[in-house]
C-alpha atoms as a PDB file:
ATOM      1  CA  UNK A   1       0.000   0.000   0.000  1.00  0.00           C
ATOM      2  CA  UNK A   2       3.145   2.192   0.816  1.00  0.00           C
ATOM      3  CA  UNK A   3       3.896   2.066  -2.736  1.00  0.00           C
ATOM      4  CA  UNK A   4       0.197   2.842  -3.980  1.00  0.00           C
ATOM      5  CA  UNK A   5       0.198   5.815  -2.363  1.00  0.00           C
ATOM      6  CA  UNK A   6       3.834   6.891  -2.609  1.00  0.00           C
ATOM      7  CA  UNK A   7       3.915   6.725  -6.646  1.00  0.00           C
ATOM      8  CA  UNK A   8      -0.046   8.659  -7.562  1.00  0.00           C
ATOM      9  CA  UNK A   9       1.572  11.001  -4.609  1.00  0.00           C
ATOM     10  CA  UNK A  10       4.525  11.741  -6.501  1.00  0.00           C
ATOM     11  CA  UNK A  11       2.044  11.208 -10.039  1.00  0.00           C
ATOM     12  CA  UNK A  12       0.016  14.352  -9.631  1.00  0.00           C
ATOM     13  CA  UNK A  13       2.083  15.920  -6.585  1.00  0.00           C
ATOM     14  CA  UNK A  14       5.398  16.977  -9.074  1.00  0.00           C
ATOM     15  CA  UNK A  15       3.359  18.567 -11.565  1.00  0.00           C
ATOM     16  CA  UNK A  16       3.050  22.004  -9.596  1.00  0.00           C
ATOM     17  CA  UNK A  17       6.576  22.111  -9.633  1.00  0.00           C
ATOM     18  CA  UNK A  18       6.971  22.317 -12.779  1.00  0.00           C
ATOM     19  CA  UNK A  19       4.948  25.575 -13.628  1.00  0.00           C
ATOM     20  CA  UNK A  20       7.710  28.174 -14.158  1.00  0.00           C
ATOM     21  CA  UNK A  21       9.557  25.434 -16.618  1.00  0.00           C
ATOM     22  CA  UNK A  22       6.095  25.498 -18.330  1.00  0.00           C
ATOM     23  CA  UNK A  23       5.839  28.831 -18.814  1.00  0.00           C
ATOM     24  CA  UNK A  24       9.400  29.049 -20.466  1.00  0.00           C
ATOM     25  CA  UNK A  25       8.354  25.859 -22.784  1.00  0.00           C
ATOM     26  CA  UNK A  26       5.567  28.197 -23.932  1.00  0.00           C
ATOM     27  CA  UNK A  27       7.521  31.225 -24.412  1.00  0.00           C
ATOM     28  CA  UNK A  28       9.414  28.611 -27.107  1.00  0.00           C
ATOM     29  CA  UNK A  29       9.013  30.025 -30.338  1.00  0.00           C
ATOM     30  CA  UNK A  30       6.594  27.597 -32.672  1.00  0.00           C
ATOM     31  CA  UNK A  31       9.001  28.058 -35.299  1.00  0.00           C
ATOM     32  CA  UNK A  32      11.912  26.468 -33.747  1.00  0.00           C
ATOM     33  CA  UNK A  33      12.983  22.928 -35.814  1.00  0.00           C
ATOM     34  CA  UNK A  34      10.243  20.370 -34.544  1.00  0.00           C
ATOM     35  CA  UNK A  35      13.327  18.174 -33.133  1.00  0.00           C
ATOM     36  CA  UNK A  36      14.596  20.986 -30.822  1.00  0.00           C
ATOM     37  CA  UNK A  37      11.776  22.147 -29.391  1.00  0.00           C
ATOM     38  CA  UNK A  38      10.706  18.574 -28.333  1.00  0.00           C
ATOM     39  CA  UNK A  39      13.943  17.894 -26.830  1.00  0.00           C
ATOM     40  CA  UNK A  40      13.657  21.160 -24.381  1.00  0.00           C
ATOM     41  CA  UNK A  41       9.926  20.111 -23.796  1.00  0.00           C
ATOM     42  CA  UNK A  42      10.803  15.969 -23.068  1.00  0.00           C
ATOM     43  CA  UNK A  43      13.082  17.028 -19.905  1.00  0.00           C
ATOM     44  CA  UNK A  44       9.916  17.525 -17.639  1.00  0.00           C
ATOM     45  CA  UNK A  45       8.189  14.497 -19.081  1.00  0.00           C
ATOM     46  CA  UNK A  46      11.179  12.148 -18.675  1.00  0.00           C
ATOM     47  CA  UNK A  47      11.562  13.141 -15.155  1.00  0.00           C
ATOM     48  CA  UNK A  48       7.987  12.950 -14.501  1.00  0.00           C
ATOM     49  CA  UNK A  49       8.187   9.532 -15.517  1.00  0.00           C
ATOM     50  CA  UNK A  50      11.596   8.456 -14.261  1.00  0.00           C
ATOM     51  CA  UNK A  51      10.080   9.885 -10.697  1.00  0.00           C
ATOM     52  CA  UNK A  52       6.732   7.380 -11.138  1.00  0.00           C
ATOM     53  CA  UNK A  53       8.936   4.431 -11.849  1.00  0.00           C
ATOM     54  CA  UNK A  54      11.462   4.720  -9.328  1.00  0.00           C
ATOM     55  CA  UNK A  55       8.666   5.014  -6.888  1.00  0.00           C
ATOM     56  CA  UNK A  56       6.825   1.645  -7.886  1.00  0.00           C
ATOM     57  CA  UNK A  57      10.905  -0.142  -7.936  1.00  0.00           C
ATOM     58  CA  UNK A  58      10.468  -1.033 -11.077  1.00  0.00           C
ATOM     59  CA  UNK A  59      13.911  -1.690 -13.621  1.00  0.00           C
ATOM     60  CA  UNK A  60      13.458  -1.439 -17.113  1.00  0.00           C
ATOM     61  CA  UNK A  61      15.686  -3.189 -20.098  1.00  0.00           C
ATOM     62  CA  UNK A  62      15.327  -1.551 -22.977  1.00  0.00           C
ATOM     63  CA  UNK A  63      17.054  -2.747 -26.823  1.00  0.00           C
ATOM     64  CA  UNK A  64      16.743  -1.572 -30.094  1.00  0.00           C
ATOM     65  CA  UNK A  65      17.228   1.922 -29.772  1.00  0.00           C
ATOM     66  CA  UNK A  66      19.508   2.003 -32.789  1.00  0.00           C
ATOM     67  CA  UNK A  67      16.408   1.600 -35.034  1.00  0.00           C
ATOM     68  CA  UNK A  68      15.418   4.761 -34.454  1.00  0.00           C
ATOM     69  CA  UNK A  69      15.375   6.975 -37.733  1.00  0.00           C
ATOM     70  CA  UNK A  70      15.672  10.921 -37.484  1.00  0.00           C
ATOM     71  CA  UNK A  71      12.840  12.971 -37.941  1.00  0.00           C
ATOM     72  CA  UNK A  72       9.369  11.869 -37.375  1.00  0.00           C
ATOM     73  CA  UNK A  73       7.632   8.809 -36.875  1.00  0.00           C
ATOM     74  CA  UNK A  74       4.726   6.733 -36.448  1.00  0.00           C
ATOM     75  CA  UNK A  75       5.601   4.564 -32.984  1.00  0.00           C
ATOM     76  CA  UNK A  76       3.143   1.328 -32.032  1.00  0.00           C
ATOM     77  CA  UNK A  77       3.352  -0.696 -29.469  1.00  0.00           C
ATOM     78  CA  UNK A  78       1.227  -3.475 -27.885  1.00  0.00           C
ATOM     79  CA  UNK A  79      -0.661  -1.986 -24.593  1.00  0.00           C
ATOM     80  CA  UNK A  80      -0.361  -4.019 -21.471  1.00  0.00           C
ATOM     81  CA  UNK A  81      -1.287  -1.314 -18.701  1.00  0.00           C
ATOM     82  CA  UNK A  82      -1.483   2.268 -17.377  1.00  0.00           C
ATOM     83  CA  UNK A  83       1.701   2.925 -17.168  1.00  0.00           C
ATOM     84  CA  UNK A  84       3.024   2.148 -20.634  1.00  0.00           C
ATOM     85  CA  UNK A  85       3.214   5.874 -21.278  1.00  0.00           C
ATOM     86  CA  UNK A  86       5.332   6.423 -18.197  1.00  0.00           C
ATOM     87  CA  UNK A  87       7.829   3.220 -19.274  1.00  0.00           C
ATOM     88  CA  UNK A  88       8.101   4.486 -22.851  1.00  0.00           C
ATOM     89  CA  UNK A  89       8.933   7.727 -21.989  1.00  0.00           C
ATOM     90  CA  UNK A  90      11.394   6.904 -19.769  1.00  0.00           C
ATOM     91  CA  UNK A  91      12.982   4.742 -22.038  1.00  0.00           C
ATOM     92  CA  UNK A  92      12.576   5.691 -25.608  1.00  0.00           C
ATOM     93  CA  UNK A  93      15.242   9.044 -26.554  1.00  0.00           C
ATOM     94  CA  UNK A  94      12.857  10.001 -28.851  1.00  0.00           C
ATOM     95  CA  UNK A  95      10.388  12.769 -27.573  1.00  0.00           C
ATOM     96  CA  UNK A  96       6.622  11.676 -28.738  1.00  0.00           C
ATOM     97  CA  UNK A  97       3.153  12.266 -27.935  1.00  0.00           C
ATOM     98  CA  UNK A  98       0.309   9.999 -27.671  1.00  0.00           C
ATOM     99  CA  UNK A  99      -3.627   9.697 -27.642  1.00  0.00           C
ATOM    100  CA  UNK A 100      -5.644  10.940 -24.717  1.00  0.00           C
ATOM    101  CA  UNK A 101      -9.182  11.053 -23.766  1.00  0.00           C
ATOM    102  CA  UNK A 102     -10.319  14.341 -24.095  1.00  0.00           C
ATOM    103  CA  UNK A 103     -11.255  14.391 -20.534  1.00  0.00           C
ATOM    104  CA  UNK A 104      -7.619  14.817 -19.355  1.00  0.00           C
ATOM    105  CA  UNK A 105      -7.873  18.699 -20.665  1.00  0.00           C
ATOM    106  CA  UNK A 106      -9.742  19.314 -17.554  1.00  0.00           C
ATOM    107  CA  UNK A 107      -7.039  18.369 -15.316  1.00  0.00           C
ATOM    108  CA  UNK A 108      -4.725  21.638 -15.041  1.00  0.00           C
ATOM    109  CA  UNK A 109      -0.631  21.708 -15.586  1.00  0.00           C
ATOM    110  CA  UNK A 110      -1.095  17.897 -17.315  1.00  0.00           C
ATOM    111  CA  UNK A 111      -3.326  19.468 -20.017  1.00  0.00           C
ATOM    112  CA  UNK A 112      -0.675  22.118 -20.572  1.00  0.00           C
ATOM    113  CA  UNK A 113       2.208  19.625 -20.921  1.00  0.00           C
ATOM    114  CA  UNK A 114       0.065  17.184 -22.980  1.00  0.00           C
ATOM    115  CA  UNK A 115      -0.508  19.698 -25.472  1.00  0.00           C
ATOM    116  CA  UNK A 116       3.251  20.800 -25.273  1.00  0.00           C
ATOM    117  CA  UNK A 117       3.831  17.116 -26.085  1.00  0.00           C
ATOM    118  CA  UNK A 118       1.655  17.394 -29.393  1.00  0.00           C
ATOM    119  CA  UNK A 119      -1.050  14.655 -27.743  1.00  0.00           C
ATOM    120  CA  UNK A 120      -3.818  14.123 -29.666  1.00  0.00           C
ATOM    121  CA  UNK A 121      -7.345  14.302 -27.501  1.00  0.00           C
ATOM    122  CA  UNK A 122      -9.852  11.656 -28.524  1.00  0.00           C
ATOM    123  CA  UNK A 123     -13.912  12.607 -27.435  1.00  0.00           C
ATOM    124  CA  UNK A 124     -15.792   9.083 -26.868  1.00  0.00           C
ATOM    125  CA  UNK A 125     -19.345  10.797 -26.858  1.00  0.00           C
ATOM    126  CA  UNK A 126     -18.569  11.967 -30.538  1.00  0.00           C
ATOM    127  CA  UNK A 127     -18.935  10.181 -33.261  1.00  0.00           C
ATOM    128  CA  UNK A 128     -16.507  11.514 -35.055  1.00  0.00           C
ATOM    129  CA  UNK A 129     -14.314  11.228 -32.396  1.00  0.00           C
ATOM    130  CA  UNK A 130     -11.853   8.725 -34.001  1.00  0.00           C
ATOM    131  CA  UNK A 131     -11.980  10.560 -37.259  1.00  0.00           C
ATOM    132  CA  UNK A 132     -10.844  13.382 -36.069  1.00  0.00           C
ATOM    133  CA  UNK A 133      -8.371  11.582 -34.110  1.00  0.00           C
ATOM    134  CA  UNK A 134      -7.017  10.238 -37.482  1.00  0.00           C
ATOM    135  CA  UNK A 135      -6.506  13.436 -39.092  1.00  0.00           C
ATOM    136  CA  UNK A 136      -5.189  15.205 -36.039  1.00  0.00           C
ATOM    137  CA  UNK A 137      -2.509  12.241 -35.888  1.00  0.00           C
ATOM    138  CA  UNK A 138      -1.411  12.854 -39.358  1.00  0.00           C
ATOM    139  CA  UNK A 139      -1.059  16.522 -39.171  1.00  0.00           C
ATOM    140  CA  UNK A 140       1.336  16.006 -36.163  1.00  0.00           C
ATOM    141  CA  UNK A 141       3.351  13.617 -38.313  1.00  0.00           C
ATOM    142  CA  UNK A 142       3.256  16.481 -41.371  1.00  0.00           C
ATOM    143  CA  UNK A 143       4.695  19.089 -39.058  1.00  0.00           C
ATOM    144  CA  UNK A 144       7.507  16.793 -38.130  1.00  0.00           C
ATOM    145  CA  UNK A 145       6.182  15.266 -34.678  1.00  0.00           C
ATOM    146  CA  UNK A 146       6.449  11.813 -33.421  1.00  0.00           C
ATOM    147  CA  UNK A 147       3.248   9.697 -32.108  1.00  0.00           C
ATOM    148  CA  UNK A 148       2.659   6.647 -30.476  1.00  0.00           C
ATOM    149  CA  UNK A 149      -0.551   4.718 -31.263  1.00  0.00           C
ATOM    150  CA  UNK A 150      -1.490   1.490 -29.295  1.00  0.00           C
ATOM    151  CA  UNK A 151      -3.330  -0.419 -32.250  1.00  0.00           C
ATOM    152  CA  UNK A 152      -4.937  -2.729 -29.817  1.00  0.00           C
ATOM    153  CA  UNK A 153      -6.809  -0.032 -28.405  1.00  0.00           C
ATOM    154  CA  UNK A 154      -7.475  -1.176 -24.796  1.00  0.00           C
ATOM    155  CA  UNK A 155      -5.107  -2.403 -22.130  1.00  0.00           C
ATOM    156  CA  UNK A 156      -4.879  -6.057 -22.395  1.00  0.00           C
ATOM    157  CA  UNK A 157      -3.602  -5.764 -18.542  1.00  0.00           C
ATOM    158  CA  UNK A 158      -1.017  -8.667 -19.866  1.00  0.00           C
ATOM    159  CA  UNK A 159      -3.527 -11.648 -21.193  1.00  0.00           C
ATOM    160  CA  UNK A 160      -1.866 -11.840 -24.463  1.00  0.00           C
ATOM    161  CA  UNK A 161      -1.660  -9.339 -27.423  1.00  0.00           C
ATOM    162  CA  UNK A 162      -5.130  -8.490 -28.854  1.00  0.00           C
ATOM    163  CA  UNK A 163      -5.793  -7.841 -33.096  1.00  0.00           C
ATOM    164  CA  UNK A 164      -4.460  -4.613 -33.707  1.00  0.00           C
ATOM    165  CA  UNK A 165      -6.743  -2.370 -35.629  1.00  0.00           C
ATOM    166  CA  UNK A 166      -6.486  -1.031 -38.861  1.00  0.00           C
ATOM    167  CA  UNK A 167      -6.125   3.387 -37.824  1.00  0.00           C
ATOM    168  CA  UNK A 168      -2.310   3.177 -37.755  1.00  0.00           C
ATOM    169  CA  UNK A 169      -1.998   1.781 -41.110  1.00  0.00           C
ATOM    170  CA  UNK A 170      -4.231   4.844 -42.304  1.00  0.00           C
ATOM    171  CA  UNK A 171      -2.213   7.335 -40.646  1.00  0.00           C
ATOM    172  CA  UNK A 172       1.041   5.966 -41.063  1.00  0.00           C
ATOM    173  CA  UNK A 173       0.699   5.885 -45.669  1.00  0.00           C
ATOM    174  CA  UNK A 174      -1.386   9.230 -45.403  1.00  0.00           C
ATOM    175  CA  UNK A 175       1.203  11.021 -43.633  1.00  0.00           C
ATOM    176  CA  UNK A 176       4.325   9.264 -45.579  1.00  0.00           C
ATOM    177  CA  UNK A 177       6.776   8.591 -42.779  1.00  0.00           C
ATOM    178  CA  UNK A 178       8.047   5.416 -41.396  1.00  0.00           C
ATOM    179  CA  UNK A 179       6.531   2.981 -38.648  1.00  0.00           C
ATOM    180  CA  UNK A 180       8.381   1.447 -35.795  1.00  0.00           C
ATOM    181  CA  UNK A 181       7.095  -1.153 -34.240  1.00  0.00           C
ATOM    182  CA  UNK A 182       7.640  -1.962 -29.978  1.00  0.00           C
ATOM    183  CA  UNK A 183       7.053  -4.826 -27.783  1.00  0.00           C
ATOM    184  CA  UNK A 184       6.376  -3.990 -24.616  1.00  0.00           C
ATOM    185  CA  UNK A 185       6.472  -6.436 -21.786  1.00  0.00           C
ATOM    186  CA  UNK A 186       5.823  -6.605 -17.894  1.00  0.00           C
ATOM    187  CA  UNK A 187       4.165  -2.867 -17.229  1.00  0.00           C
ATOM    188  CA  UNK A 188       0.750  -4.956 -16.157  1.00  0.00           C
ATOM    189  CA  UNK A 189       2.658  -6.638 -13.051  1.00  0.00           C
ATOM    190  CA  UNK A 190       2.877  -3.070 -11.944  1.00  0.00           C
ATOM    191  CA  UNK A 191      -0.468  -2.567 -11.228  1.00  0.00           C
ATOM    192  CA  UNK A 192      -3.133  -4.287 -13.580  1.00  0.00           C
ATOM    193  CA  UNK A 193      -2.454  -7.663 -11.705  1.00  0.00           C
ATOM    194  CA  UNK A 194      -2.359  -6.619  -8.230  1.00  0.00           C
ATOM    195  CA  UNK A 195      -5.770  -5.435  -7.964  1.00  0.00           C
ATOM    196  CA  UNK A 196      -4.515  -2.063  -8.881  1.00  0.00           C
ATOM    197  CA  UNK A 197      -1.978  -1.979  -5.816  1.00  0.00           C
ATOM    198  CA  UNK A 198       1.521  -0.899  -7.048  1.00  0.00           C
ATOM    199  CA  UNK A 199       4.474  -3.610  -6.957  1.00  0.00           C
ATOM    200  CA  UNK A 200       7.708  -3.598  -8.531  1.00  0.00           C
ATOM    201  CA  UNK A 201       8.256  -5.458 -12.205  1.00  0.00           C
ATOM    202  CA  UNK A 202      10.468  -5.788 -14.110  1.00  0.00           C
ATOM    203  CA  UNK A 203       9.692  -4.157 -18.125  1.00  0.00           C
ATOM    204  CA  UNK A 204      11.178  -5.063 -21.042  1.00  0.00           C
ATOM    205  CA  UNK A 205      11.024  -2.523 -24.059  1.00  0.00           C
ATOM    206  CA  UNK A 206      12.465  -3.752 -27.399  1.00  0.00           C
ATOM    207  CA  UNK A 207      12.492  -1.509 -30.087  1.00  0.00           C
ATOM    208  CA  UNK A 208      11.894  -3.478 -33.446  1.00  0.00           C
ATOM    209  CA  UNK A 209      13.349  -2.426 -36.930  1.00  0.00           C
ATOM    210  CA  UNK A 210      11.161   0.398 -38.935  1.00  0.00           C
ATOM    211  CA  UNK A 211       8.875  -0.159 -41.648  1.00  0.00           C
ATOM    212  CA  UNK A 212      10.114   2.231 -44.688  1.00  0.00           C
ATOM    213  CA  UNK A 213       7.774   4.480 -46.160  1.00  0.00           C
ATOM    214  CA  UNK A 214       8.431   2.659 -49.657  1.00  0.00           C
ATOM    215  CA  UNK A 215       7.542  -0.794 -47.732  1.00  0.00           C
ATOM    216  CA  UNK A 216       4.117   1.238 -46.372  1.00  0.00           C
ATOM    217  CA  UNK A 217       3.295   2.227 -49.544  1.00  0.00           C
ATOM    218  CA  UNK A 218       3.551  -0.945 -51.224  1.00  0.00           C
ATOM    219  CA  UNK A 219       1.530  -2.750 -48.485  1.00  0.00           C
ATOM    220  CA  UNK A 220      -2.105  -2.687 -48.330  1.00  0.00           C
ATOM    221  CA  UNK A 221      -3.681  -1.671 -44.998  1.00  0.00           C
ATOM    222  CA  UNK A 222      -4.316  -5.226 -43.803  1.00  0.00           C
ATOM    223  CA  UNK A 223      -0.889  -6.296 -45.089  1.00  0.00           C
ATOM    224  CA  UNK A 224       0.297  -3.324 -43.021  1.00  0.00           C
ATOM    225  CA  UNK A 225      -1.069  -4.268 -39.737  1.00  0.00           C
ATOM    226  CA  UNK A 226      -0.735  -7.704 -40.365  1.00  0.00           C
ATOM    227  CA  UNK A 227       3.002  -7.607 -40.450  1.00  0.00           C
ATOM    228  CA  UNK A 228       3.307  -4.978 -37.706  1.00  0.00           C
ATOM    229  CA  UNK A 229       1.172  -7.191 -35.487  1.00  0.00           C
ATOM    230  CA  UNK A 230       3.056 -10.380 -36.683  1.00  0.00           C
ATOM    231  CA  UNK A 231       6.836  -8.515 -35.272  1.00  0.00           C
ATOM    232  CA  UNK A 232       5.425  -7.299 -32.071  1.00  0.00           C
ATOM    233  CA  UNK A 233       4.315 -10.917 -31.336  1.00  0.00           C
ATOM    234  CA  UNK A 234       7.271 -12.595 -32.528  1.00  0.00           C
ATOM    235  CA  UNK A 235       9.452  -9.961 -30.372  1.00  0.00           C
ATOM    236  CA  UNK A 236       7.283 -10.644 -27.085  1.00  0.00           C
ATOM    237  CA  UNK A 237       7.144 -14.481 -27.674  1.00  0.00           C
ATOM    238  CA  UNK A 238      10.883 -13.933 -27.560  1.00  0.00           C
ATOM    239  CA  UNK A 239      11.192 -11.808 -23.964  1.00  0.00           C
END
C-alpha cells in the first residue's frame, strides 16, 4: 500500500513544480525545428516519468534503440497497462506524444504539458471522435512530430496481445513517414495484476526495426497491420 500511495503522490504531486519550466516551454518560439523544441519540452516528461517508476521499484531493459530513424515517426506498441506511457517515456530518446481522452484537458498543468507534447485528444461521446483523431494524428506527423498509437486499443492488462486495428496503417501511408514497431512487456505486473496496488516489475522494451515508407506504400492496410502485429508478437514471444 506504501507504494500505492507513494507513486499517484509523486504522479500528480510533481506537476506544480513544474509551472515556471512550463511557462518558459511556452515562451518557445513555434518556429523552432520540430526536433529541438521537443527535446527542451521531453526534460519535464522524462523526469515525470523516471520519478513514477522509481517510486513503484520497477527496472526497465530496454534494446533496439539504434532503429530509431531521425525525424518523425509513427511509434506502435502493444498496450499491457497504465503505465506504458510512463515506461516508454522513460525509455525511448525520442520525444513523442500519444492519444488521450479528451477528458484529461480538464485536469490543469497535465493538459498544458500534454498539449506541449503534441497529444492528440480523442472525445468518446462523438462520433466523429476517431476521425478526427485520425486526421489530427497525421497533421502532427506532417509538421515533423512523433506519435505513439497502441493499435490494440485497450489495455490487455497482460492476457496476451489483442488484433491490432487497422487506424495506424491509415495514418502511417497518409502522412508518408516510417513505422516502428515496440514490444512492450511486464508494465501490467505493476499494477493491472495486483488489484490495482503498485508492486515492482520488471519491463522489457524492445524496439523493433522500422517499416520504410516505400515498404508502407507498397503494403495494403491489412498487409500493413498484419506484419506490424506479426513482429510485435514474434518480439514478445521472444522476452
Amino acid at each position: 500500500m506504501f507504494k500505492t500511495i507513494r507513486t499517484f503522490s509523486y504522479l500528480f504531486g510533481y506537476l506544480p513544480f513544474t509551472v515556471r519550466r512550463l511557462l518558459k516551454v511556452k515562451k518557445l518560439s513555434r518556429e523552432l525545428d520540430p526536433e529541438v523544441r521537443a527535446l527542451y519540452v521531453d526534460e519535464v516528461p522524462r523526469i515525470w516519468a523516471a520519478g513514477i517508476l522509481k517510486r513503484t521499484g520497477s527496472t526497465i531493459s530496454i534494446t533496439g534503440t539504434e532503429h530509431l530513424p531521425v525525424g518523425p515517426v509513427l511509434l506502435i506498441s502493444n498496450h499491457e497497462g497504465n503505465f506504458d506511457i510512463p515506461v516508454l517515456i522513460n525509455s525511448i530518446p525520442k520525444p513523442f506524444g500519444f492519444i488521450s481522452k479528451v477528458e484529461v484537458k480538464k485536469l490543469p498543468i497535465i493538459n498544458d504539458w500534454m498539449d506541449e507534447m503534441n497529444c492528440v485528444f480523442i472525445d468518446r461521446s462523438d462520433r466523429r471522435g476517431a476521425m478526427n483523431v485520425l486526421k489530427d494524428s497525421i497533421q502532427k506527423l506532417r509538421d515533423g512530430h512523433t506519435i505513439i498509437i497502441f493499435p490494440e486499443g485497450t489495455r490487455s492488462k497482460g492476457a496476451g496481445i489483442q488484433e491490432f486495428k487497422s487506424g495506424f496503417a491509415k495514418i502511417a501511408q497518409d502522412a508518408g513517414v516510417p513505422v516502428v514497431p515496440i514490444a512492450l512487456h511486464g508494465t501490467s505486473a505493476i499494477m493491472e495484476k495486483n488489484n490495482n496496488k503498485i508492486r515492482p516489475a520488471h519491463i522489457q522494451v524492445k524496439i523493433l526495426p522500422p517499416i520504410e515508407v516505400e515498404a508502407i506504400r507498397a503494403m495494403t492496410r491489412k498487409q500493413l497491420v498484419d506484419h506490424a502485429e506479426m513482429q510485435v508478437r514474434q518480439a514478445i514471444e521472444l522476452m
